[in-house]
N, C-alpha and C. Protein backbone atom coordinates (compact mmCIF):
# COMPACT_ATOMS: atom_id res chain seq x y z
N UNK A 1 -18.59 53.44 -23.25
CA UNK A 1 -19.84 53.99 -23.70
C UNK A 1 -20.76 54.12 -22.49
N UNK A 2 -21.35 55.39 -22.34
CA UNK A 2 -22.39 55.38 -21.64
C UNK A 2 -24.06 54.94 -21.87
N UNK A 3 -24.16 54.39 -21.20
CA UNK A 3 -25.97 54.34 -21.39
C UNK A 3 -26.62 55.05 -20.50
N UNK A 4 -27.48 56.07 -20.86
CA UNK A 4 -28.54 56.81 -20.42
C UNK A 4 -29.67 56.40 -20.29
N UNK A 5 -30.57 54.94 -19.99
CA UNK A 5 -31.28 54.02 -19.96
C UNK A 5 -32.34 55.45 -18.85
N UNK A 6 -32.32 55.85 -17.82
CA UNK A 6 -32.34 56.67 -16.83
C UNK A 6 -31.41 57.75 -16.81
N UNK A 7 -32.04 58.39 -15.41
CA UNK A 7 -30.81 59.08 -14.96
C UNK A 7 -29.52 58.47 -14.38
N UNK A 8 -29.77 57.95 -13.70
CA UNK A 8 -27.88 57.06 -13.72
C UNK A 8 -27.11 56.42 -14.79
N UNK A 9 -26.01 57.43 -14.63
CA UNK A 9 -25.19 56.13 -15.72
C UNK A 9 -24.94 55.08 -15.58
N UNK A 10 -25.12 54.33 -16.90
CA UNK A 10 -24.26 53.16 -16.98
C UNK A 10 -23.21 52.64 -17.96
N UNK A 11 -21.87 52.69 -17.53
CA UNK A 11 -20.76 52.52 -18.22
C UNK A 11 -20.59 51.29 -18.97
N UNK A 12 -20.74 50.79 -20.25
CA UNK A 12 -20.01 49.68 -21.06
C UNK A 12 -19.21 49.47 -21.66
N UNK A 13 -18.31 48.58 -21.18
CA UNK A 13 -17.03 48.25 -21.96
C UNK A 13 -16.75 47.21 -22.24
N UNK A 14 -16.22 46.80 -23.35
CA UNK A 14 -15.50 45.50 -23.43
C UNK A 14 -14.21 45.42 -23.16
N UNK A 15 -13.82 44.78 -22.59
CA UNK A 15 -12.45 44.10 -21.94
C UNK A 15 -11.44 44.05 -23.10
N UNK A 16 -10.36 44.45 -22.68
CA UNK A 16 -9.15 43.89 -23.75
C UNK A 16 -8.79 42.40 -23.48
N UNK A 17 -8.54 41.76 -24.30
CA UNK A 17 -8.07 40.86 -24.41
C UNK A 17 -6.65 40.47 -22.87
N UNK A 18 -5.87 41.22 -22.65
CA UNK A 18 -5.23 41.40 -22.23
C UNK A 18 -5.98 41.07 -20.44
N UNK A 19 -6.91 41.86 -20.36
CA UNK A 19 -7.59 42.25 -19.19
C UNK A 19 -8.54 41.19 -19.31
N UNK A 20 -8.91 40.64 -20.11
CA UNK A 20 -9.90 39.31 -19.92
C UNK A 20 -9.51 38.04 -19.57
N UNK A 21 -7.86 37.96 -20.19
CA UNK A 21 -6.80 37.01 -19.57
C UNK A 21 -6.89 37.17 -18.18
N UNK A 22 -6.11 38.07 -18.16
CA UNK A 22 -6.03 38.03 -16.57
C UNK A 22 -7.19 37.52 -15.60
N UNK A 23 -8.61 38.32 -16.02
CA UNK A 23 -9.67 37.69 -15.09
C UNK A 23 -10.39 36.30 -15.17
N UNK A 24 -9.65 35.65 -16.54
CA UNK A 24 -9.85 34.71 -16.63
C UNK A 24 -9.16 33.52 -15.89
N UNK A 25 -7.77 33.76 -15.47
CA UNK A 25 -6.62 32.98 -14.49
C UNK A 25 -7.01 33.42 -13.06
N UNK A 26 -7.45 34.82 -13.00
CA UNK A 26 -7.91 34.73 -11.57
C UNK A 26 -9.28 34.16 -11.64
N UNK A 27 -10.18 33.61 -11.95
CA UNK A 27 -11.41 32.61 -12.13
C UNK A 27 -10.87 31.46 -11.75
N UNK A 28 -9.77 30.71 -12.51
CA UNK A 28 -9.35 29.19 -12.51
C UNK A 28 -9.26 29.73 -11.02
N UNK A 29 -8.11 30.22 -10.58
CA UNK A 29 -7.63 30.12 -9.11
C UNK A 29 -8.07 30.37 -8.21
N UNK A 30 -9.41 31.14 -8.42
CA UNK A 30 -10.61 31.14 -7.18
C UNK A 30 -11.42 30.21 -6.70
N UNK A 31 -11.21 29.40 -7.74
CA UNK A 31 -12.36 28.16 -7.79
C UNK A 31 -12.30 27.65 -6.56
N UNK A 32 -11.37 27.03 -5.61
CA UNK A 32 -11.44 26.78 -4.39
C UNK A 32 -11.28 27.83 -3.05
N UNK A 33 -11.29 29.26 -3.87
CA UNK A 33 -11.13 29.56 -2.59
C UNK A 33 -12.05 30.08 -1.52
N UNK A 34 -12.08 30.92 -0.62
CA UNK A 34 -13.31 30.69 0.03
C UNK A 34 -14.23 31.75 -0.12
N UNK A 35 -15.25 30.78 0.55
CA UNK A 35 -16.54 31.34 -0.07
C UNK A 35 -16.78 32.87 0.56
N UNK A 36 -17.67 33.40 -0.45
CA UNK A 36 -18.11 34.89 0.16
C UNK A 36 -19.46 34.84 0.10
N UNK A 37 -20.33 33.72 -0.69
CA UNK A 37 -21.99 34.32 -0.65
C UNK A 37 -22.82 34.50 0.66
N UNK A 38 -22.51 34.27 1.83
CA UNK A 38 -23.17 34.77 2.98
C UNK A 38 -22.71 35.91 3.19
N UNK A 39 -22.25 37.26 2.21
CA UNK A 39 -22.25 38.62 2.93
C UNK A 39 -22.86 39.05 1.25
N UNK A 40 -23.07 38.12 0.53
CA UNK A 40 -23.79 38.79 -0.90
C UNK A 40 -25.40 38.08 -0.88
N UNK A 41 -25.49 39.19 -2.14
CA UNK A 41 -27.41 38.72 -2.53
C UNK A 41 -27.98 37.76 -2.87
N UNK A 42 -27.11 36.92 -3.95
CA UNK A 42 -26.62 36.03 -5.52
C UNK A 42 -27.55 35.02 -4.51
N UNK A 43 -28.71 34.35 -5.21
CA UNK A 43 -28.84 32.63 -4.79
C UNK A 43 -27.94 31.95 -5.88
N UNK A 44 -26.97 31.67 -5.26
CA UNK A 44 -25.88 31.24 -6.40
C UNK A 44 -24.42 30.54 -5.54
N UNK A 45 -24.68 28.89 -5.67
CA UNK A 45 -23.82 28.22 -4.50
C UNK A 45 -22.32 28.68 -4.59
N UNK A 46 -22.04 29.00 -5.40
CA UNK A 46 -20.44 28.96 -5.55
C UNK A 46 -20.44 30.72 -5.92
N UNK A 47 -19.95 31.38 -5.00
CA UNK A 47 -19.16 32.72 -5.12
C UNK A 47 -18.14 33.17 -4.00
N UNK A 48 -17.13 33.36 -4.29
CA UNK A 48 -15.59 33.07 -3.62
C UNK A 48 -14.84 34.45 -3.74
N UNK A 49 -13.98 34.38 -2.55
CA UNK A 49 -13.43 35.50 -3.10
C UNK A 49 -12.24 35.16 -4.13
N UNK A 50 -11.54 36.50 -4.50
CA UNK A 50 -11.11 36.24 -5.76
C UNK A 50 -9.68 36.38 -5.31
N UNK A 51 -8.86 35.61 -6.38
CA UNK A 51 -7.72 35.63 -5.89
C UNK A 51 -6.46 36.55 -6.67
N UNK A 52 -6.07 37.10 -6.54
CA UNK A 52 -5.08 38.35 -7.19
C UNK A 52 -3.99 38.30 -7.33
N UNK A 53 -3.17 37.61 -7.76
CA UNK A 53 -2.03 37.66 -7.68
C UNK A 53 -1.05 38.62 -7.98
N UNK A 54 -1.42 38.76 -9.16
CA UNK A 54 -0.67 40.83 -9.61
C UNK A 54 -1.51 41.60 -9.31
N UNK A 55 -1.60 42.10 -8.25
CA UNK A 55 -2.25 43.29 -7.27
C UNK A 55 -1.89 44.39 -8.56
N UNK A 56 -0.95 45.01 -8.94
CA UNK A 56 -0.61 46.17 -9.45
C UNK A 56 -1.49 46.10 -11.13
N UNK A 57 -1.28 44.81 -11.84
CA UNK A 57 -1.86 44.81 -13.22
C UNK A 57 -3.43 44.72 -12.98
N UNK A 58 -4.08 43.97 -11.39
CA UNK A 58 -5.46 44.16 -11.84
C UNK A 58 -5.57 45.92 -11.29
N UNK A 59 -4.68 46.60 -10.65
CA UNK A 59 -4.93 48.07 -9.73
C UNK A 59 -5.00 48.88 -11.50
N UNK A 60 -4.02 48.51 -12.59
CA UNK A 60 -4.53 49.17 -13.37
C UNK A 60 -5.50 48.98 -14.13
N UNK A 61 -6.24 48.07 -14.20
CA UNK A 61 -7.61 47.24 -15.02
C UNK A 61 -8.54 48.09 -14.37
N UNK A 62 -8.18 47.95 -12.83
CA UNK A 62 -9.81 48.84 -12.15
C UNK A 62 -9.63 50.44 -12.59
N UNK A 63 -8.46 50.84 -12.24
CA UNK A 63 -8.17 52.78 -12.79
C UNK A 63 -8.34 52.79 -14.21
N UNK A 64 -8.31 52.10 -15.05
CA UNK A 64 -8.35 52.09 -16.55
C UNK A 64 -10.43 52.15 -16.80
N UNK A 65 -10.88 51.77 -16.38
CA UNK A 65 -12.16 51.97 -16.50
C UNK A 65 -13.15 52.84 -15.53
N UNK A 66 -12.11 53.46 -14.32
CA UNK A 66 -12.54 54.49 -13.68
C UNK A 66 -12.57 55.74 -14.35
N UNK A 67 -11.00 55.63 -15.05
CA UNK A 67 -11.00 56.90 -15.50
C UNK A 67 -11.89 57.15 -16.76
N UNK A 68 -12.08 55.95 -17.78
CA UNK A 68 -12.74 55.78 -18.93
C UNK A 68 -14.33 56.04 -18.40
N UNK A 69 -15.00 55.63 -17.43
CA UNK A 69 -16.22 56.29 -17.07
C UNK A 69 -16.19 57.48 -16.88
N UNK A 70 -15.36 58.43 -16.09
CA UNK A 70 -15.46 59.77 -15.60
C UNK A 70 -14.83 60.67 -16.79
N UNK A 71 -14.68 59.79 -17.88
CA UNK A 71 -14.38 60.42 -19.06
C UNK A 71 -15.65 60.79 -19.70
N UNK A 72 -16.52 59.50 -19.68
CA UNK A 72 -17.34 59.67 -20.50
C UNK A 72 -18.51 60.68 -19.52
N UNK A 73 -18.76 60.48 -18.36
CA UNK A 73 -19.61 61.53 -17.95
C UNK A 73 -18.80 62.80 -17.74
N UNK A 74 -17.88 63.10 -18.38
CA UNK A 74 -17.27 64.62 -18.42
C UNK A 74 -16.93 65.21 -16.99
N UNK A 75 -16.53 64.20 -16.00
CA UNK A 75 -15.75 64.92 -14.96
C UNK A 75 -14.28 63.88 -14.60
N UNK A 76 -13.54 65.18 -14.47
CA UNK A 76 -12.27 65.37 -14.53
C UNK A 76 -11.33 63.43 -13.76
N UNK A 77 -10.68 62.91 -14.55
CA UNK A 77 -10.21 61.78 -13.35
C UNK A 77 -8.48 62.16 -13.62
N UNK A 78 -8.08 63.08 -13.13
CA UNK A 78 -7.08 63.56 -12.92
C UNK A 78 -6.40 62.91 -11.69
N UNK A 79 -6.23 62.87 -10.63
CA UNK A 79 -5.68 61.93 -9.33
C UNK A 79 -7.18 61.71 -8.70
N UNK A 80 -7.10 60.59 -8.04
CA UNK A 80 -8.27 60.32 -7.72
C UNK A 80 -8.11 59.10 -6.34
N UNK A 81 -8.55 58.75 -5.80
CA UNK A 81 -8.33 58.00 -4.69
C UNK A 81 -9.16 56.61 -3.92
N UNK A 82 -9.72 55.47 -3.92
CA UNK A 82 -10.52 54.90 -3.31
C UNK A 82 -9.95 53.49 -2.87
N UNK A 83 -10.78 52.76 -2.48
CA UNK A 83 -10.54 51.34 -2.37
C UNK A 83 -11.81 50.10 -2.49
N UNK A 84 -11.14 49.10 -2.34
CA UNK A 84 -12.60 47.83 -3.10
C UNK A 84 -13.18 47.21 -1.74
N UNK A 85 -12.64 47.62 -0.74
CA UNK A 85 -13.62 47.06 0.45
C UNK A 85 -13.02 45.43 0.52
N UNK A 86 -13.86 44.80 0.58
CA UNK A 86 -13.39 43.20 0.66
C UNK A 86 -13.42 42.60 -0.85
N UNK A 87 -14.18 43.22 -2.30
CA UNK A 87 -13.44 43.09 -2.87
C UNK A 87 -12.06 42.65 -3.71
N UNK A 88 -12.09 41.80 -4.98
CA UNK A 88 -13.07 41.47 -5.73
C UNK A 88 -13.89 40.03 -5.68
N UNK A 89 -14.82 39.35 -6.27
CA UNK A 89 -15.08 38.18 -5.88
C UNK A 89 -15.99 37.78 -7.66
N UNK A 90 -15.43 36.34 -6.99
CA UNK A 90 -16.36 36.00 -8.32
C UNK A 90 -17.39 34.84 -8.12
N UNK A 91 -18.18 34.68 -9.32
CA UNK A 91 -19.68 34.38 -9.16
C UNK A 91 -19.27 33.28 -10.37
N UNK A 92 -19.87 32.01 -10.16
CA UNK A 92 -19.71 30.66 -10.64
C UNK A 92 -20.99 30.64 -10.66
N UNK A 93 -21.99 31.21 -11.61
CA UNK A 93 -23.32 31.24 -11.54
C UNK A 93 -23.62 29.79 -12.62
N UNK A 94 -24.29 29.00 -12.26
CA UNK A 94 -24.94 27.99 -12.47
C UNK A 94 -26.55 28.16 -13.04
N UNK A 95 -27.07 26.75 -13.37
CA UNK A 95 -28.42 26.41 -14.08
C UNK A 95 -29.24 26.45 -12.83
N UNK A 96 -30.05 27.51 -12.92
CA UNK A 96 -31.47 28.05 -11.72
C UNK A 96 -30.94 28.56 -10.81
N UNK A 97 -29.41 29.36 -10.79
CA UNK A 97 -29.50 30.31 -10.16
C UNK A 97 -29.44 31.98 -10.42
N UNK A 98 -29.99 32.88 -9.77
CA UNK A 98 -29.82 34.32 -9.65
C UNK A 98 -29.35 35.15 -8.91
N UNK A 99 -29.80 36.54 -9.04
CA UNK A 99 -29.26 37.29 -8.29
C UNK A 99 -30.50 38.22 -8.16
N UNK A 100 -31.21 38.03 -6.91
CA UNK A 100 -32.48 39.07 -6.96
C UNK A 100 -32.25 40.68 -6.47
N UNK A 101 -33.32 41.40 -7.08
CA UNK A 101 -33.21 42.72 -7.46
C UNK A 101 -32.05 43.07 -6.00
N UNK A 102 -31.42 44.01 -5.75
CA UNK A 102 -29.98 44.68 -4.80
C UNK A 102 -29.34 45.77 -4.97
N UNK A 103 -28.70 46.26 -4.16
CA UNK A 103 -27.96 47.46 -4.42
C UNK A 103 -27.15 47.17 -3.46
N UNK A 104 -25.75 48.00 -3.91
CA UNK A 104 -24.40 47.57 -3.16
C UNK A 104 -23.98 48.71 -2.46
N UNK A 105 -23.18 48.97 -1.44
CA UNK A 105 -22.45 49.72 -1.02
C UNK A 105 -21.47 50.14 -1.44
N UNK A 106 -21.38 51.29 -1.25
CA UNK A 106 -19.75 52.08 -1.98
C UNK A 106 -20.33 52.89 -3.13
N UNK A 107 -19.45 53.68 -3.72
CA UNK A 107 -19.87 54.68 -5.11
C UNK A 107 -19.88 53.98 -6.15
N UNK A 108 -19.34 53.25 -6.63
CA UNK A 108 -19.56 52.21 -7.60
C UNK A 108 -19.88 51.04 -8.25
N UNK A 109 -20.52 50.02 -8.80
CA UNK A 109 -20.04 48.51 -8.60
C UNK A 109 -19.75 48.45 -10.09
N UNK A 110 -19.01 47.54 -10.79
CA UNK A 110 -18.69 46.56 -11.56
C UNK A 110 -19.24 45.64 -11.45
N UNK A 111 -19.53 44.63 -12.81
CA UNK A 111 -19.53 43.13 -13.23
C UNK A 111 -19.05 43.24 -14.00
N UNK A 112 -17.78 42.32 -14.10
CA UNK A 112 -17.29 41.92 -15.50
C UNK A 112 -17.22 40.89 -15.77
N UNK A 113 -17.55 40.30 -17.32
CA UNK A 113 -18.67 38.95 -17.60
C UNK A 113 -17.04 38.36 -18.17
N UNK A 114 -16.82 37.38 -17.14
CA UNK A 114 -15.24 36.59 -17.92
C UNK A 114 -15.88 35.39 -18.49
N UNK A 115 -17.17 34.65 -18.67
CA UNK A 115 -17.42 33.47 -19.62
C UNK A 115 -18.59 33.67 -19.43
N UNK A 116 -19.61 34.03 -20.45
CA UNK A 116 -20.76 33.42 -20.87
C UNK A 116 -21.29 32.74 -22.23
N UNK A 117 -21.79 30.99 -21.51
CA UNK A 117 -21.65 30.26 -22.81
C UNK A 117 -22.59 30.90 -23.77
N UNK A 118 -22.30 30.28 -24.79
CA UNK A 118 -23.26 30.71 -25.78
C UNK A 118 -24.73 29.94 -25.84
N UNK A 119 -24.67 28.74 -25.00
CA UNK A 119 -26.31 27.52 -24.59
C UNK A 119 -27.22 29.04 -24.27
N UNK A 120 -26.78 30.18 -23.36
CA UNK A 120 -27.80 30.87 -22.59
C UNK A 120 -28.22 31.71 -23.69
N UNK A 121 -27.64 32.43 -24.82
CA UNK A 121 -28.20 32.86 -25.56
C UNK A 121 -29.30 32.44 -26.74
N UNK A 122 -28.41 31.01 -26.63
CA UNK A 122 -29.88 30.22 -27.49
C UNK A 122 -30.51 29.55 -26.66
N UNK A 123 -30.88 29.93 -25.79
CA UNK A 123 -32.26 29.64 -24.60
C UNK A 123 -33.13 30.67 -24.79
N UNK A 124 -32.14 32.11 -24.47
CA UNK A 124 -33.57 33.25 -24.68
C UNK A 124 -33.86 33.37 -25.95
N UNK A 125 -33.48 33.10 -27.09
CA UNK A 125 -33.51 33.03 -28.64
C UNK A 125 -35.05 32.24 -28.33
N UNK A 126 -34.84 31.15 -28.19
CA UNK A 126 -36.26 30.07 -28.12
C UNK A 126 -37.47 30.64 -27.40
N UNK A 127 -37.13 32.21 -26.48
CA UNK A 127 -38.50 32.37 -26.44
C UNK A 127 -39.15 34.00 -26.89
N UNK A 128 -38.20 34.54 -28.35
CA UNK A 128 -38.54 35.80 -28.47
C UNK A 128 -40.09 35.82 -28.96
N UNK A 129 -40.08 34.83 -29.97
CA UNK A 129 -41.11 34.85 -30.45
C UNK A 129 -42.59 34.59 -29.21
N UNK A 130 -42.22 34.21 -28.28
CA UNK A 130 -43.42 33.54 -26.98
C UNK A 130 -43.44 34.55 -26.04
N UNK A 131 -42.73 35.66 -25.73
CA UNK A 131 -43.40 36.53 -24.85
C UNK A 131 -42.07 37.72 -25.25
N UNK A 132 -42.91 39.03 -24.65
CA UNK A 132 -42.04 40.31 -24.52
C UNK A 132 -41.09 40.43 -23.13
N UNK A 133 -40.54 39.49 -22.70
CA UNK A 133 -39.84 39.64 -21.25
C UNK A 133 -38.89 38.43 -21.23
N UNK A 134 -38.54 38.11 -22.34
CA UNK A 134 -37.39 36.89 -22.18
C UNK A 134 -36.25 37.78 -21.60
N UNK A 135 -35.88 36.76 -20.75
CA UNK A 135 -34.49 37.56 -19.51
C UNK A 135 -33.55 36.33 -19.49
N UNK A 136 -33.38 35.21 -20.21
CA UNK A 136 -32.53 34.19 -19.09
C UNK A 136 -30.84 34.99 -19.49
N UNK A 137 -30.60 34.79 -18.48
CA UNK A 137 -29.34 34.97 -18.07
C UNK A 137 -28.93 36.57 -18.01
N UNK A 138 -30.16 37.43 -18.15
CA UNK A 138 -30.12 38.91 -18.61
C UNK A 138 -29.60 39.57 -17.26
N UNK A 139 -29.13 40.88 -17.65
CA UNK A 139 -28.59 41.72 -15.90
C UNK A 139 -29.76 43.12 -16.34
N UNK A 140 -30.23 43.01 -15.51
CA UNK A 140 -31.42 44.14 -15.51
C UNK A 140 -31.04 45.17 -14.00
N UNK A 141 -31.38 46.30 -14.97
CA UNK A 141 -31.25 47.86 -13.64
C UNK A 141 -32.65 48.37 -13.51
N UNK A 142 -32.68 48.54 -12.04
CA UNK A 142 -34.25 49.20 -12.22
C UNK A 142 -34.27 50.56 -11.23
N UNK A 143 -34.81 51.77 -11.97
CA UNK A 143 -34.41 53.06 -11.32
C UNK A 143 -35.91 53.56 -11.07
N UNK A 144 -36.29 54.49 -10.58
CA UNK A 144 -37.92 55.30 -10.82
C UNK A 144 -38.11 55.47 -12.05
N UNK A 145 -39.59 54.69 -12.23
CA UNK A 145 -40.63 54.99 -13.50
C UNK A 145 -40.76 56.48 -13.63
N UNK A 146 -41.13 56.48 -14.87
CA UNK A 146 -41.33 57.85 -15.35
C UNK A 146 -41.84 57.73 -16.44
N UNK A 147 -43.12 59.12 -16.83
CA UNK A 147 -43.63 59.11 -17.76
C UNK A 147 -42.43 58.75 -19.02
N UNK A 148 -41.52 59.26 -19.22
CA UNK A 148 -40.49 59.12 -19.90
C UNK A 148 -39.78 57.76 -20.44
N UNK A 149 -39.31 57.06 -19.21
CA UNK A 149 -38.99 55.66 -19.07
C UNK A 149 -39.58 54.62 -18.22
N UNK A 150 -39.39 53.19 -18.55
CA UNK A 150 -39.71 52.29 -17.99
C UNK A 150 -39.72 52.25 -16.43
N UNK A 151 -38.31 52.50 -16.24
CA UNK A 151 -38.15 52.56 -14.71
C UNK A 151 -36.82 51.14 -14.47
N UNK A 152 -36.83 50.83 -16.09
CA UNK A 152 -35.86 49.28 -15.79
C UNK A 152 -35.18 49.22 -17.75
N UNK A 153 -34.08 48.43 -17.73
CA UNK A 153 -33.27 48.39 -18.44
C UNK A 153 -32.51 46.67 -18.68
N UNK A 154 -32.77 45.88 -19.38
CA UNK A 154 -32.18 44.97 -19.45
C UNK A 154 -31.02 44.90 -20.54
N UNK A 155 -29.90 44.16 -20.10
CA UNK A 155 -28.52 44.22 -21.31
C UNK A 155 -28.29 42.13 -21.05
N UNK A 156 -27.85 42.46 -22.46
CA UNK A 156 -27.60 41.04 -22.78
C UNK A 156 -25.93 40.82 -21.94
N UNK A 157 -25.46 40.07 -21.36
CA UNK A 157 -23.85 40.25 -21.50
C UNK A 157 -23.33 39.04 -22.42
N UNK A 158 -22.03 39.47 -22.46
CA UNK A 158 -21.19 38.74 -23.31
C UNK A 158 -20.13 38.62 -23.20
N UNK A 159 -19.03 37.66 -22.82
CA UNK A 159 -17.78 37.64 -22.97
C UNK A 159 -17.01 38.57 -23.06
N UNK A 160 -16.34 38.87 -21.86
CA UNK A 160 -15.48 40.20 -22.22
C UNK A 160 -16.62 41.95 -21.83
N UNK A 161 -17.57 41.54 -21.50
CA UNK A 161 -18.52 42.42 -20.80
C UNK A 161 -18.34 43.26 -19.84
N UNK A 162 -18.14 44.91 -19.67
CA UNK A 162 -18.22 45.25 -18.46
C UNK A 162 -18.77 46.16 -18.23
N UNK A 163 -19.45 46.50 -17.01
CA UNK A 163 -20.56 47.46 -16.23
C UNK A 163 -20.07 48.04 -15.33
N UNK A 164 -20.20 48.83 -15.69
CA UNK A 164 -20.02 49.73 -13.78
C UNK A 164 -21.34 50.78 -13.75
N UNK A 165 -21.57 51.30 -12.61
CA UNK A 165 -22.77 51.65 -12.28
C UNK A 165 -22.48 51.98 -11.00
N UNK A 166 -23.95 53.48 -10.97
CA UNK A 166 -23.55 53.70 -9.16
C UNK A 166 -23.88 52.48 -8.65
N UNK A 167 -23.59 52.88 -7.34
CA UNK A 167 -23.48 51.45 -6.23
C UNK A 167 -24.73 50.97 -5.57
N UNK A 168 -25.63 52.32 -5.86
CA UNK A 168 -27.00 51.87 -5.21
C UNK A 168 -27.95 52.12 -6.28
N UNK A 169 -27.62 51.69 -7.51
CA UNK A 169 -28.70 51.59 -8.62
C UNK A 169 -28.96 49.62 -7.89
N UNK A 170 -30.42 49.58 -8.28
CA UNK A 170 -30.94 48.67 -8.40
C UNK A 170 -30.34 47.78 -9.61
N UNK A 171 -30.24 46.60 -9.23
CA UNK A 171 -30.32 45.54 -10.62
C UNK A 171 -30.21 43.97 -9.43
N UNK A 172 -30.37 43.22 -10.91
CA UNK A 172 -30.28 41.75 -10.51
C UNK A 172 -30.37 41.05 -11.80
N UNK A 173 -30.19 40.10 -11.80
CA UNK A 173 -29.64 38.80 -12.51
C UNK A 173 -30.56 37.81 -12.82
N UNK A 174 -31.56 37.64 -14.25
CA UNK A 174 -32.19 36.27 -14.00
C UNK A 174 -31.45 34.88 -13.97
N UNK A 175 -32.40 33.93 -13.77
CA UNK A 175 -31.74 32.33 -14.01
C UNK A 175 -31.70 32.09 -15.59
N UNK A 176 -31.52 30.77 -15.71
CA UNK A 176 -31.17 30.45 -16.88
C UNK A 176 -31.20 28.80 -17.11
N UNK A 177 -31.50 28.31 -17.98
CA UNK A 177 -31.84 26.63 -17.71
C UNK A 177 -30.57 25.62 -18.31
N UNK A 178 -29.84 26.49 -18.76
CA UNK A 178 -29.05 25.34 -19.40
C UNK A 178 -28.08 24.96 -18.58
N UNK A 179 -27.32 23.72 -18.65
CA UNK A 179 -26.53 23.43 -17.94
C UNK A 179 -25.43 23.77 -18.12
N UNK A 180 -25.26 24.76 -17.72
CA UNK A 180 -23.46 25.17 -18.09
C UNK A 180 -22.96 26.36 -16.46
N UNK A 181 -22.21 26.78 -16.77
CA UNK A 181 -21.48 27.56 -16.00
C UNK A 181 -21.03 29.02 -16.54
N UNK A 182 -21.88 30.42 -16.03
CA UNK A 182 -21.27 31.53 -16.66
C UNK A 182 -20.37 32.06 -15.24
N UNK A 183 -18.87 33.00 -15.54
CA UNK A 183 -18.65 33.38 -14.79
C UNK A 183 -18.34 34.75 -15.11
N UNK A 184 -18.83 35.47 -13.84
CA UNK A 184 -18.10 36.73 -14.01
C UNK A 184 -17.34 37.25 -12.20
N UNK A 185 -16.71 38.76 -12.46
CA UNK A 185 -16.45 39.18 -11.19
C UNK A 185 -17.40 40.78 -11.12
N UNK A 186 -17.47 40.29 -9.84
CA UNK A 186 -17.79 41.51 -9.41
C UNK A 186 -16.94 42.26 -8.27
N UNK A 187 -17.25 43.58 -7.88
CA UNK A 187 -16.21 44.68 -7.10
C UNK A 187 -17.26 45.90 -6.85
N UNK A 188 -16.74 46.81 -5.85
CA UNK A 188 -17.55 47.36 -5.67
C UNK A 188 -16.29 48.92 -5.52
N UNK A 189 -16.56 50.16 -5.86
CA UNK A 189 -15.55 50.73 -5.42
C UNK A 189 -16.05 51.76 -4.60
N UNK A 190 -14.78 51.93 -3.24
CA UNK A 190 -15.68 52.58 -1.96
C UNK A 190 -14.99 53.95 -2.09
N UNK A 191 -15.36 55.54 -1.40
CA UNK A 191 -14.61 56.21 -1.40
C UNK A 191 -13.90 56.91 -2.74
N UNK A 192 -14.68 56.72 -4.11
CA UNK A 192 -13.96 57.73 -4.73
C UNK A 192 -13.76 59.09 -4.45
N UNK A 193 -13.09 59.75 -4.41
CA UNK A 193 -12.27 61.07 -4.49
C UNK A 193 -11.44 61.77 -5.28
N UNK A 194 -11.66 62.41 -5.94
CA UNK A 194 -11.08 63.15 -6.82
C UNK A 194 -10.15 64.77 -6.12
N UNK A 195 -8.79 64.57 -6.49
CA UNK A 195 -7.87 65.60 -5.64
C UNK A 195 -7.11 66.09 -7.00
N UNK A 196 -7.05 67.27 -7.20
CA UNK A 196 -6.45 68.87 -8.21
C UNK A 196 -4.99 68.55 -8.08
């Protein structure tokens, strides 16, 4: 599904089961491996790169939602060509940390949300009624205001969650107070090309 929040798209999908496995075993097995947050935005101690073991089943997870975006914005994903750069990595986001406002390099990015507890949703629950801007744990995009729109877009995620988005749309990540652990991955894709 696309969202038209703005002019940039933004692609949502939920994960198959199948494909949430998988990013869920590559999570366990990243857990020690090494770190990547000194070339990312995230104030967020633990983000690692990710570890892959079936190169070919996650190569079709990423083409399976390339082509399903360029479906939905109506251009052609007939052969097509790119790569993930250093790519993929995942984010062990923790209680008081974020990801402030950023934009990534390459034509695309992904997040795909492989665990978020359910504590963070009944955190922002506790403050609908107390203000119009409850965000904890929210992923917000922010593009040019316009008489039209805000200029910004917040989505709840959820288990099995996924985004893709150009690569230099704005967004970021609030904190969140509870003590738990959400994880997701992120990727960025460099060089799409589309070839007849």
């Amino acid at each position: 599904m696309i969202h038209n929040f703005f002019g940039p798209p933004i692609y949502h999908a939920v994960m198959s089961e199948e494909h949430l496995s998988m990013l869920q075993d590559i999570a366990v097995k990243s857990v020690d491996a090494p770190p990547c947050g000194y070339d990312l935005a995230g104030n967020i101690k633990v983000q690692n790169d990710a570890i892959v073991d079936d190169k070919p089943a996650f190569k079709n997870f990423v083409e399976h939602h390339i082509i399903e975006f360029c479906k939905e914005i109506q251009r052609g994903a007939g052969q097509f060509t790119y790569h993930l750069g250093n790519g993929p990595w995942i984010n062990y986001m923790r209680q008081h940390e974020f990801n402030p406002l950023h934009v990534h390099d390459g034509t695309l990015s992904v997040v795909a949300f492989i665990d978020v507890p359910e504590e963070i949703d009944k955190e922002r629950e506790q403050w609908v009624d107390k203000t119009n801007t409850f965000s904890a744990g929210m992923l917000e995009f922010v593009h040019a205001k316009s008489f039209f729109n805000p200029g910004y877009a917040k989505v709840t995620p959820k288990t099995g969650d996924l985004y893709m988005f150009p690569a230099d749309l704005g967004h970021c990540v609030y904190p969140f107070q509870s003590d738990v652990t959400r994880i997701s991955m992120s990727y960025n894709i460099f060089d799409l090309q589309f070839h007849d």
